[in-house]
N, C-alpha and C. Protein backbone atom coordinates (compact mmCIF):
# COMPACT_ATOMS: atom_id res chain seq x y z
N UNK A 1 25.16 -9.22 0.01
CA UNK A 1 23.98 -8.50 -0.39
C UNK A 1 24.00 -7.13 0.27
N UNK A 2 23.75 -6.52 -0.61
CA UNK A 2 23.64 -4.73 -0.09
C UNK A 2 22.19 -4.70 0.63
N UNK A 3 21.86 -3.95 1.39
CA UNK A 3 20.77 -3.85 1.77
C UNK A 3 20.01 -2.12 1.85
N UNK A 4 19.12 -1.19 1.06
CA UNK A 4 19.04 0.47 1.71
C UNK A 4 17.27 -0.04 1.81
N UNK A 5 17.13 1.15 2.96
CA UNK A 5 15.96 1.43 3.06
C UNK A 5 15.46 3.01 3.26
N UNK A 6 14.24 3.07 3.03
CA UNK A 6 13.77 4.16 3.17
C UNK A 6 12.26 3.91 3.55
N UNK A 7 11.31 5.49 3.54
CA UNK A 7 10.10 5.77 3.81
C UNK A 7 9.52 6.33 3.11
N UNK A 8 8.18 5.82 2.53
CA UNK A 8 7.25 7.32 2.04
C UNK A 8 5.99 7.41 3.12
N UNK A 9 5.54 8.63 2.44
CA UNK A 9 3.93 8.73 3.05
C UNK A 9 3.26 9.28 2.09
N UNK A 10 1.77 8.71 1.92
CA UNK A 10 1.06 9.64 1.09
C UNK A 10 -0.32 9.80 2.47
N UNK A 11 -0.63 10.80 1.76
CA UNK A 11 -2.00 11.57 2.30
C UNK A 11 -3.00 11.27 1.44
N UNK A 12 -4.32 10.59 1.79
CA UNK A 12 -5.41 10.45 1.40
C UNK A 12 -6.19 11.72 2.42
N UNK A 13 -7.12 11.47 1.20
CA UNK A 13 -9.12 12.17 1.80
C UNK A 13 -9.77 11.48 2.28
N UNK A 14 -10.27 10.33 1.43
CA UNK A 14 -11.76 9.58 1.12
C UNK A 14 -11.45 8.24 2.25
N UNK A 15 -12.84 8.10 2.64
CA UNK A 15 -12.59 6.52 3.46
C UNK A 15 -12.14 5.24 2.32
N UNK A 16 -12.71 5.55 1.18
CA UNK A 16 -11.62 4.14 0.77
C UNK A 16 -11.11 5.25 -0.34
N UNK A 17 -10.04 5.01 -0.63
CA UNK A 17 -9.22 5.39 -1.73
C UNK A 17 -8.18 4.61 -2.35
N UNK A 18 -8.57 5.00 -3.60
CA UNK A 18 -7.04 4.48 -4.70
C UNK A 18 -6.18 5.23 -5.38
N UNK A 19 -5.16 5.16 -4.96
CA UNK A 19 -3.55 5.97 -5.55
C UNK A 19 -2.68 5.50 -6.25
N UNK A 20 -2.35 5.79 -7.53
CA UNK A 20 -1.51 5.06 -8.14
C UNK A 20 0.10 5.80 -7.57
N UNK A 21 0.89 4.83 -6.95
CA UNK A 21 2.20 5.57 -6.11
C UNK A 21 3.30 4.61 -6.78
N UNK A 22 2.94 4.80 -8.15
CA UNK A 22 4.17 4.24 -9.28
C UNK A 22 5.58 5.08 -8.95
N UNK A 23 5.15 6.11 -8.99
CA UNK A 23 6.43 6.87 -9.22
C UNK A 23 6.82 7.25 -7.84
N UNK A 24 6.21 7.61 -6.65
CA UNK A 24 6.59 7.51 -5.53
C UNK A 24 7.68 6.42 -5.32
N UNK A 25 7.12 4.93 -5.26
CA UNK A 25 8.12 3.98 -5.12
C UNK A 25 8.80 3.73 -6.25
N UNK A 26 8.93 4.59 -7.41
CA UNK A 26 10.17 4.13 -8.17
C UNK A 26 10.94 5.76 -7.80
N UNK A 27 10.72 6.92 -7.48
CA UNK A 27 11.48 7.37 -7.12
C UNK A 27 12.86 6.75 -5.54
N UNK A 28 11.92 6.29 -4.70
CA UNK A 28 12.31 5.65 -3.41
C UNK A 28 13.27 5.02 -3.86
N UNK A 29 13.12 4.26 -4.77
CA UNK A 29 14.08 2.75 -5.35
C UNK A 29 15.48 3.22 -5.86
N UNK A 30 14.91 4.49 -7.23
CA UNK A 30 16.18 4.71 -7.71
C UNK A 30 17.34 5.85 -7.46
N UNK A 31 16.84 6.34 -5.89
CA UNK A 31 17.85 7.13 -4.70
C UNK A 31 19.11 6.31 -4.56
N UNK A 32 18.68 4.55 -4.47
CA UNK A 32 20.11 3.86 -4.24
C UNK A 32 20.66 3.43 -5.29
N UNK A 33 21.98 3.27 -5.34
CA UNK A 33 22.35 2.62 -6.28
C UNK A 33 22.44 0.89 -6.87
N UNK A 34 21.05 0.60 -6.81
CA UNK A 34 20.74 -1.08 -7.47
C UNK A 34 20.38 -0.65 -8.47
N UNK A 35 21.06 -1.42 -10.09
CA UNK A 35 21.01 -1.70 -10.88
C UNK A 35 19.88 -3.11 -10.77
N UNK A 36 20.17 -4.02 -10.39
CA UNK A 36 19.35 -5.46 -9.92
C UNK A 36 19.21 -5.89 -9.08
N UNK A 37 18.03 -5.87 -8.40
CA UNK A 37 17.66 -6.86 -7.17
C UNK A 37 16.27 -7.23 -6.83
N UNK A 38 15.63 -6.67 -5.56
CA UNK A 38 14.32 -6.73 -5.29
C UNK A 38 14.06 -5.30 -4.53
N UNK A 39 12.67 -5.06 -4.86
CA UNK A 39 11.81 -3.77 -3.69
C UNK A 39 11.20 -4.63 -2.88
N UNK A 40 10.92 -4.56 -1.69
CA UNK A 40 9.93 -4.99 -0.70
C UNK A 40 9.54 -3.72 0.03
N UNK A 41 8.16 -3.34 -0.02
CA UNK A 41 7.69 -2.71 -0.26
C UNK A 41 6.49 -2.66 0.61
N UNK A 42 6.19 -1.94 1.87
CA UNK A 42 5.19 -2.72 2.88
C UNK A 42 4.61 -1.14 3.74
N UNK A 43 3.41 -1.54 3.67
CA UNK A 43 2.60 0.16 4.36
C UNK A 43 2.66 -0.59 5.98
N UNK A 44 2.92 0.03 6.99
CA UNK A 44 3.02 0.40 8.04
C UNK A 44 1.64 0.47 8.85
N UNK A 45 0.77 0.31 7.75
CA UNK A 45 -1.16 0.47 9.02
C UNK A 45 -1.61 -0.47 8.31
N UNK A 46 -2.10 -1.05 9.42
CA UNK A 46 -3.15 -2.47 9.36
C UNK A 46 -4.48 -2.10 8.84
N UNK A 47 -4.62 -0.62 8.22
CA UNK A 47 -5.93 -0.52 7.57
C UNK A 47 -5.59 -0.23 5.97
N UNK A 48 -4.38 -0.13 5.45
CA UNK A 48 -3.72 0.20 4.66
C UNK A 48 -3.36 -1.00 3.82
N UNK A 49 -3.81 -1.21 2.48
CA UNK A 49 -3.12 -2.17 1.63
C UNK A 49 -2.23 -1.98 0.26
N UNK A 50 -1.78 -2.76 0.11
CA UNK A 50 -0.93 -2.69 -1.30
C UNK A 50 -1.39 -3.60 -2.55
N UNK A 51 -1.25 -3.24 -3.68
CA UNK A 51 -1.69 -4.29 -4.76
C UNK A 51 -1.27 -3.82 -6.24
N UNK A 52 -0.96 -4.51 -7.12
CA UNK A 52 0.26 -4.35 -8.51
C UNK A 52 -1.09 -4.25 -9.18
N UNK A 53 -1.39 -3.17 -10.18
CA UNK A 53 -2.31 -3.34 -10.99
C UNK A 53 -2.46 -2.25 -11.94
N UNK A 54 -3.09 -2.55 -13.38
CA UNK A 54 -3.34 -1.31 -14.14
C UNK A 54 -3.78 -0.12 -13.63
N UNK A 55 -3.32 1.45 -13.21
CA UNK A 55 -4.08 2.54 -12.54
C UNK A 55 -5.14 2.82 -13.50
N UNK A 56 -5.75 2.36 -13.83
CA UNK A 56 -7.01 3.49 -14.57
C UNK A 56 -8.38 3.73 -14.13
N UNK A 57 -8.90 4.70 -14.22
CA UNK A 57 -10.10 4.88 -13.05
C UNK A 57 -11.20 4.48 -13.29
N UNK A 58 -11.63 3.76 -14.35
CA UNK A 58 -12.75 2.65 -14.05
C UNK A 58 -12.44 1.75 -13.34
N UNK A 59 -11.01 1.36 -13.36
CA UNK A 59 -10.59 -0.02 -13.01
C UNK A 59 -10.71 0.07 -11.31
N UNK A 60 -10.13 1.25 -11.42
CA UNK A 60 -9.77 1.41 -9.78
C UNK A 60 -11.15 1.76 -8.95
N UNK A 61 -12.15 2.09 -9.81
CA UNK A 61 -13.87 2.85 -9.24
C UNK A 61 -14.50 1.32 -8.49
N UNK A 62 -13.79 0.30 -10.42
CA UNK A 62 -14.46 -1.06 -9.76
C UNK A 62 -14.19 -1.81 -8.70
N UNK A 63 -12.80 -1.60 -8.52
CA UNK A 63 -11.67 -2.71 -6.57
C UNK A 63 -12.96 -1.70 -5.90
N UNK A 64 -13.03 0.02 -6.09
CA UNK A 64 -13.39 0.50 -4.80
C UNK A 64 -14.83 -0.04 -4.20
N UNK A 65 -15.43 -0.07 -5.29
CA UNK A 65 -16.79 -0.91 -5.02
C UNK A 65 -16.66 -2.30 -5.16
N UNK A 66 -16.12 -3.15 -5.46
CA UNK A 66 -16.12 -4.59 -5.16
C UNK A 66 -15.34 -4.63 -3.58
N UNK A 67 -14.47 -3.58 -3.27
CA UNK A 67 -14.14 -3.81 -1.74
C UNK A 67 -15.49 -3.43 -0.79
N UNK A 68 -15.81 -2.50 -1.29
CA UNK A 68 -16.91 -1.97 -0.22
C UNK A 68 -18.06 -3.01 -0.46
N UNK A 69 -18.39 -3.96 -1.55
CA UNK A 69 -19.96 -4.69 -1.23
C UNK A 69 -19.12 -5.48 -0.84
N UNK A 70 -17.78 -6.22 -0.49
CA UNK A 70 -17.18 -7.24 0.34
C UNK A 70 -16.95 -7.10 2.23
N UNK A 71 -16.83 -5.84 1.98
CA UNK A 71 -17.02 -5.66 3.79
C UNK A 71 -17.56 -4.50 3.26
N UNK A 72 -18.84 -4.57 3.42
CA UNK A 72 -19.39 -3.07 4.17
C UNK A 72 -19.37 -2.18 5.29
N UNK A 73 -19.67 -1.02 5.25
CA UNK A 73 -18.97 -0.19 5.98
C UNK A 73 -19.83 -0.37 7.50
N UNK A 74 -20.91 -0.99 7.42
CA UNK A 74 -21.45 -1.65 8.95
C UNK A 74 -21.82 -2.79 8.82
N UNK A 75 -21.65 -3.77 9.38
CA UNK A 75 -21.92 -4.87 9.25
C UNK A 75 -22.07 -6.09 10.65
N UNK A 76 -22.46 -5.11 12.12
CA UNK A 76 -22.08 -5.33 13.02
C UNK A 76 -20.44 -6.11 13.67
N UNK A 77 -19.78 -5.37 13.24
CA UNK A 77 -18.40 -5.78 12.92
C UNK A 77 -17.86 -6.07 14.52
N UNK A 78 -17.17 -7.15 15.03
CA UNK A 78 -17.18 -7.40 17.00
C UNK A 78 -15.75 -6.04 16.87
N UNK A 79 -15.23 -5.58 16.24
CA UNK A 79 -13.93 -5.01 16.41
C UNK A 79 -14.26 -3.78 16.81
N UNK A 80 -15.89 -3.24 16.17
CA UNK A 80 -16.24 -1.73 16.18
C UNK A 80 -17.37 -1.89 17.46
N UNK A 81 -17.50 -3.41 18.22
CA UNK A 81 -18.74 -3.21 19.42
C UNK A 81 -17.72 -3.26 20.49
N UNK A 82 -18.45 -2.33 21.47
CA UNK A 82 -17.65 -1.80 22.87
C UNK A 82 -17.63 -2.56 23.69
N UNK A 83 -18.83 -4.16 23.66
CA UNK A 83 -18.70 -4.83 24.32
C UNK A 83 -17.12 -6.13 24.03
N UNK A 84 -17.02 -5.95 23.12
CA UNK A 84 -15.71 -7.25 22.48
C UNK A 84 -14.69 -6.37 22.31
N UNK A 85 -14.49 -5.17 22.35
CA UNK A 85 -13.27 -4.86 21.90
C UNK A 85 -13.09 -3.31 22.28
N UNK A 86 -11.86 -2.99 22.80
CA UNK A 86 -11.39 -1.41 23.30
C UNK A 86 -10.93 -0.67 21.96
N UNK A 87 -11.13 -1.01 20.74
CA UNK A 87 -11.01 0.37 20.14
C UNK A 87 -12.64 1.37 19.54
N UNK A 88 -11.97 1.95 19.31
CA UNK A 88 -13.15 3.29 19.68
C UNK A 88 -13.01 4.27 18.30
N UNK A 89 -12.76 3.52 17.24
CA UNK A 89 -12.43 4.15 15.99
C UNK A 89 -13.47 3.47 15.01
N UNK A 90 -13.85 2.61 15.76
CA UNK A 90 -14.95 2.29 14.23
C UNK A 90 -14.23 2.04 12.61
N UNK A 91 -13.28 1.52 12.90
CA UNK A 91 -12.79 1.16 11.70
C UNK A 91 -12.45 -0.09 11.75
N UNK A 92 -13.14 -1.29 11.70
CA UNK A 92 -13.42 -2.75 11.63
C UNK A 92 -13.03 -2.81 10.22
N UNK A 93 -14.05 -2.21 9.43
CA UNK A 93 -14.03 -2.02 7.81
C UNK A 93 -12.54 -2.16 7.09
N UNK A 94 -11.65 -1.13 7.74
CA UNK A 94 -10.64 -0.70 6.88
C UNK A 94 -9.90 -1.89 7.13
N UNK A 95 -9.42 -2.90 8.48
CA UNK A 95 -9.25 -3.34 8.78
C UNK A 95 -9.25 -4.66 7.93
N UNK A 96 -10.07 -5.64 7.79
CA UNK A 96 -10.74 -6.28 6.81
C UNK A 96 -10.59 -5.93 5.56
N UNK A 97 -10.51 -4.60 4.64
CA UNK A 97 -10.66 -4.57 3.99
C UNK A 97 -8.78 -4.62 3.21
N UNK A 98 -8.11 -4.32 4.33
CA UNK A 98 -6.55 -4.21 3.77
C UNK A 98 -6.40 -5.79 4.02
N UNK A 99 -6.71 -6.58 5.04
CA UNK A 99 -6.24 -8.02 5.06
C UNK A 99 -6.81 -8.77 4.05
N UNK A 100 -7.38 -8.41 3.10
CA UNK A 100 -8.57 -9.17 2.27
C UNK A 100 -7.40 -8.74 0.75
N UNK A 101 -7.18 -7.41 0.85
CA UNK A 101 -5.65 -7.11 -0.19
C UNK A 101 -4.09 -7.53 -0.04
N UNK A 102 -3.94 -7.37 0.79
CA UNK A 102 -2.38 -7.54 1.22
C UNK A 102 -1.95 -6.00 1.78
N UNK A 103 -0.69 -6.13 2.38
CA UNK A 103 0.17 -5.01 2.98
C UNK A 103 1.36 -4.97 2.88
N UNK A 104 2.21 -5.73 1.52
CA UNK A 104 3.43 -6.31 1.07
C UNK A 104 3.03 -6.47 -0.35
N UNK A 105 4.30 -5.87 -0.75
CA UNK A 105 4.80 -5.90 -2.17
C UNK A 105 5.99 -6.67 -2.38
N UNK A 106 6.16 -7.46 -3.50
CA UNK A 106 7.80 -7.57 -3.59
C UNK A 106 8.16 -7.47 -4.99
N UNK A 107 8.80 -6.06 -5.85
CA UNK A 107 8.72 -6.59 -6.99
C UNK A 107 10.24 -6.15 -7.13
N UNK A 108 10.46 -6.95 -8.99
CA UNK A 108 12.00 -7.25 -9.14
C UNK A 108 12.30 -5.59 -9.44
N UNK A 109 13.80 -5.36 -8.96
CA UNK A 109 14.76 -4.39 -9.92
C UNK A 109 15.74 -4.53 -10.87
N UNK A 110 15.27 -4.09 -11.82
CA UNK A 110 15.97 -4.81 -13.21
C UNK A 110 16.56 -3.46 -14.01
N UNK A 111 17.68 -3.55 -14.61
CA UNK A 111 18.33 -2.09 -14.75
C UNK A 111 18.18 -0.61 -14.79
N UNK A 112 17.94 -0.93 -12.78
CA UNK A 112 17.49 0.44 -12.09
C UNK A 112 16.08 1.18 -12.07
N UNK A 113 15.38 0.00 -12.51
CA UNK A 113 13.81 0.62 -12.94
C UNK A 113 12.83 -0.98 -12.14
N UNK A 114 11.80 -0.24 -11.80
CA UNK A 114 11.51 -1.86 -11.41
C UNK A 114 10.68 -2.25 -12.20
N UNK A 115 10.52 -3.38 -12.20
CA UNK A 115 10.29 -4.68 -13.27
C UNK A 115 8.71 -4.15 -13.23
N UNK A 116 7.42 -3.54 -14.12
CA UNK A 116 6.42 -3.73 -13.69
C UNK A 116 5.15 -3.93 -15.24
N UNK A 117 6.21 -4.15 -15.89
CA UNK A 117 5.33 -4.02 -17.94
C UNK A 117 4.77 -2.89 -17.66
N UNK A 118 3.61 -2.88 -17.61
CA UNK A 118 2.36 -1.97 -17.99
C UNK A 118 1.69 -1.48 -16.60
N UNK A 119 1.81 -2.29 -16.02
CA UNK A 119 1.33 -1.98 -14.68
C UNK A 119 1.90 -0.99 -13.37
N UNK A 120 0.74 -0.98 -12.78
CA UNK A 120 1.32 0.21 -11.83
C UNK A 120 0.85 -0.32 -10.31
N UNK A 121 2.10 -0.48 -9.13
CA UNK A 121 1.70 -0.72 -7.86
C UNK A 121 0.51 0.46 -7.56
N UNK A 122 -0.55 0.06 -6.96
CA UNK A 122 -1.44 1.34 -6.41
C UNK A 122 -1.55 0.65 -4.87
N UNK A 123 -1.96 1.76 -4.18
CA UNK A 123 -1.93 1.78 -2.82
C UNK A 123 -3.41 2.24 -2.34
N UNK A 124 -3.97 1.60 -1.25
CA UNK A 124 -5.38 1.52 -1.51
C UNK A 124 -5.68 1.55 0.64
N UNK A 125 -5.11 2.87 0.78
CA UNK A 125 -5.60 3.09 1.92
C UNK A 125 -7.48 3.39 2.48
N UNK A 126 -7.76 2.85 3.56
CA UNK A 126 -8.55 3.46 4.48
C UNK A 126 -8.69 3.97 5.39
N UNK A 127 -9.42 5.51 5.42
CA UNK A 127 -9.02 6.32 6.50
C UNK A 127 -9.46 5.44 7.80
N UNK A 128 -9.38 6.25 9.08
CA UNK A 128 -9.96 5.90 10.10
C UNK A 128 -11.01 6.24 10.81
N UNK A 129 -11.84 7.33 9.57
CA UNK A 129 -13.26 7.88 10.11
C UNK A 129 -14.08 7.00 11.06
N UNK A 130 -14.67 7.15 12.21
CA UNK A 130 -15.83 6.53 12.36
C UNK A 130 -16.82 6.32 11.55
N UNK A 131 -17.98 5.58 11.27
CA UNK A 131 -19.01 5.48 10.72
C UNK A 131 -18.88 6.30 9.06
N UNK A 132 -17.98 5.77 8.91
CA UNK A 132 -17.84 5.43 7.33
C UNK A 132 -17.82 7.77 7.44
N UNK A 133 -17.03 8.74 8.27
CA UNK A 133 -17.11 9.84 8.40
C UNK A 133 -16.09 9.98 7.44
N UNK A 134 -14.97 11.07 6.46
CA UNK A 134 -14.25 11.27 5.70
C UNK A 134 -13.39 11.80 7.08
N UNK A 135 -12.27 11.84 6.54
CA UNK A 135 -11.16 12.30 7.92
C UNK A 135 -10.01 12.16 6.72
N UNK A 136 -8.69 13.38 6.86
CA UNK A 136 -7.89 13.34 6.26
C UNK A 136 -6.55 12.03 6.84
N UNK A 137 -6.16 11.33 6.21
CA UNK A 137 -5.46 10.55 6.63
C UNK A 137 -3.82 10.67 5.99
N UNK A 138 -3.10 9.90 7.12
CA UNK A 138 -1.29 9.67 6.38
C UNK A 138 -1.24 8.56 6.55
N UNK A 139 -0.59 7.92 5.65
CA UNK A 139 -0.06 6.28 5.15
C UNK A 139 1.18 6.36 5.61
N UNK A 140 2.18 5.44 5.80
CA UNK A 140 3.62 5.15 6.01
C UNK A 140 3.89 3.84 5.88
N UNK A 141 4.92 3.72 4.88
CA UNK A 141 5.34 3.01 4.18
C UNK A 141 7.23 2.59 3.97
N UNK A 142 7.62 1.55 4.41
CA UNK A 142 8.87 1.47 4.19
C UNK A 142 8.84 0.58 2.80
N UNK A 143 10.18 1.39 2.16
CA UNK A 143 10.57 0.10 0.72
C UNK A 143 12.24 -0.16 1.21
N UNK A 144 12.54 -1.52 1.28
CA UNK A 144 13.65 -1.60 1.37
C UNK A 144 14.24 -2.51 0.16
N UNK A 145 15.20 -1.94 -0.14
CA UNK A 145 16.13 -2.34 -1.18
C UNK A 145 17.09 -3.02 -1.42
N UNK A 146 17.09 -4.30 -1.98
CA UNK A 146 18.21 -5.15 -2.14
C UNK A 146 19.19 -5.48 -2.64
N UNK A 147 20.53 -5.65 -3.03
CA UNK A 147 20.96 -6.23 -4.71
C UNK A 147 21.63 -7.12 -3.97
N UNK A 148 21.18 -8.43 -4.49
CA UNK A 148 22.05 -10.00 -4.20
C UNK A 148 23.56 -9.48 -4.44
N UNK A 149 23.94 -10.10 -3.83
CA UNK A 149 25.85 -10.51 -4.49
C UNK A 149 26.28 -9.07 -3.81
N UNK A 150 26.02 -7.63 -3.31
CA UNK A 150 26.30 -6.96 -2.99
C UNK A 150 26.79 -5.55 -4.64
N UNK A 151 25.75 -6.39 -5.84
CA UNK A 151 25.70 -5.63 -7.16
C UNK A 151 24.75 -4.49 -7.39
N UNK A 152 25.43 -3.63 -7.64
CA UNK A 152 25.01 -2.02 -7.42
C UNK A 152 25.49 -1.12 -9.04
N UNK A 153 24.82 -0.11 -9.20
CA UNK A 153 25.05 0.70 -10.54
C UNK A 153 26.74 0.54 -10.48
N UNK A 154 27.49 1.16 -9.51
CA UNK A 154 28.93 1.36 -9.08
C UNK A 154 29.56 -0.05 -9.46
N UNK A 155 29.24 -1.05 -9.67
CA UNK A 155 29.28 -2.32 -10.34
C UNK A 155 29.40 -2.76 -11.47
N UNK A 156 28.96 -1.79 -12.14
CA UNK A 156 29.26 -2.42 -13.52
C UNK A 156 30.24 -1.82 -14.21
């Protein structure tokens, strides 16, 4: 098995946001030469999630508000009180709100394009404002790349 990896980053605004980073990670993918294998595909911050889905912006308006009435942005959260816990970022929220999505992708590569129909991976960071404040944020993200059998474009 061949194995490449790489990195992206995107930059958000908003305390919750949705990005469709289709083409980000299919650019990432098709730098190496796999014809067939797998992406695994994983953001780097524990406030940061991943999830395979149609990008369109009702769709994506609705995750943003079905995430936010699921953890609200105060909720006496023990992660954001000074008595239970040493961080000092007030971001309990984002926290919760990426473990409640996931932070791992794994989808197939199938002749050099990845496998996704209609759909589009979007990436659904939260900044680290205090008290729900806007703060510009960076994501980081490794995709690493597989092809079983050690089968690559140069392969066929």
């Amino acid at each position: 098995m061949k194995v490449f990896s790489t990195s992206v980053t995107l930059s958000t605004e908003e305390r919750t946001e949705v990005s469709d980073i289709t083409k980000l990670i299919r650019e990432a993918v098709q730098q190496f030469p796999v014809a067939n294998g797998i992406a695994l595909i994983n953001t780097l911050h524990t406030t940061c999630a991943l999830f395979i889905n149609e990008f369109q912006s009702a769709l994506a308006e609705d995750l943003r508000a079905l995430i936010e009435r699921l953890v609200p942005d105060r909720n006496g959260y023990r992660h954001d009180d000074p008595r239970f816990s040493d961080c000092e970022r007030g971001n309990a929220r984002a926290h919760l709100r990426a473990a409640l999505l996931g932070r791992t992708l794994v989808v197939g590569v199938n002749h050099d394009d990845l496998t996704l129909a209609s759909s589009s991976p979007s990436f659904s960071p939260s900044s680290m404002g205090p008290d729900g404040a806007r703060s510009p944020s960076r994501s980081s993200g490794n995709a690493v790349i597989a092809a079983p059998s050690g089968r690559t474009r140069a392969d066929r």
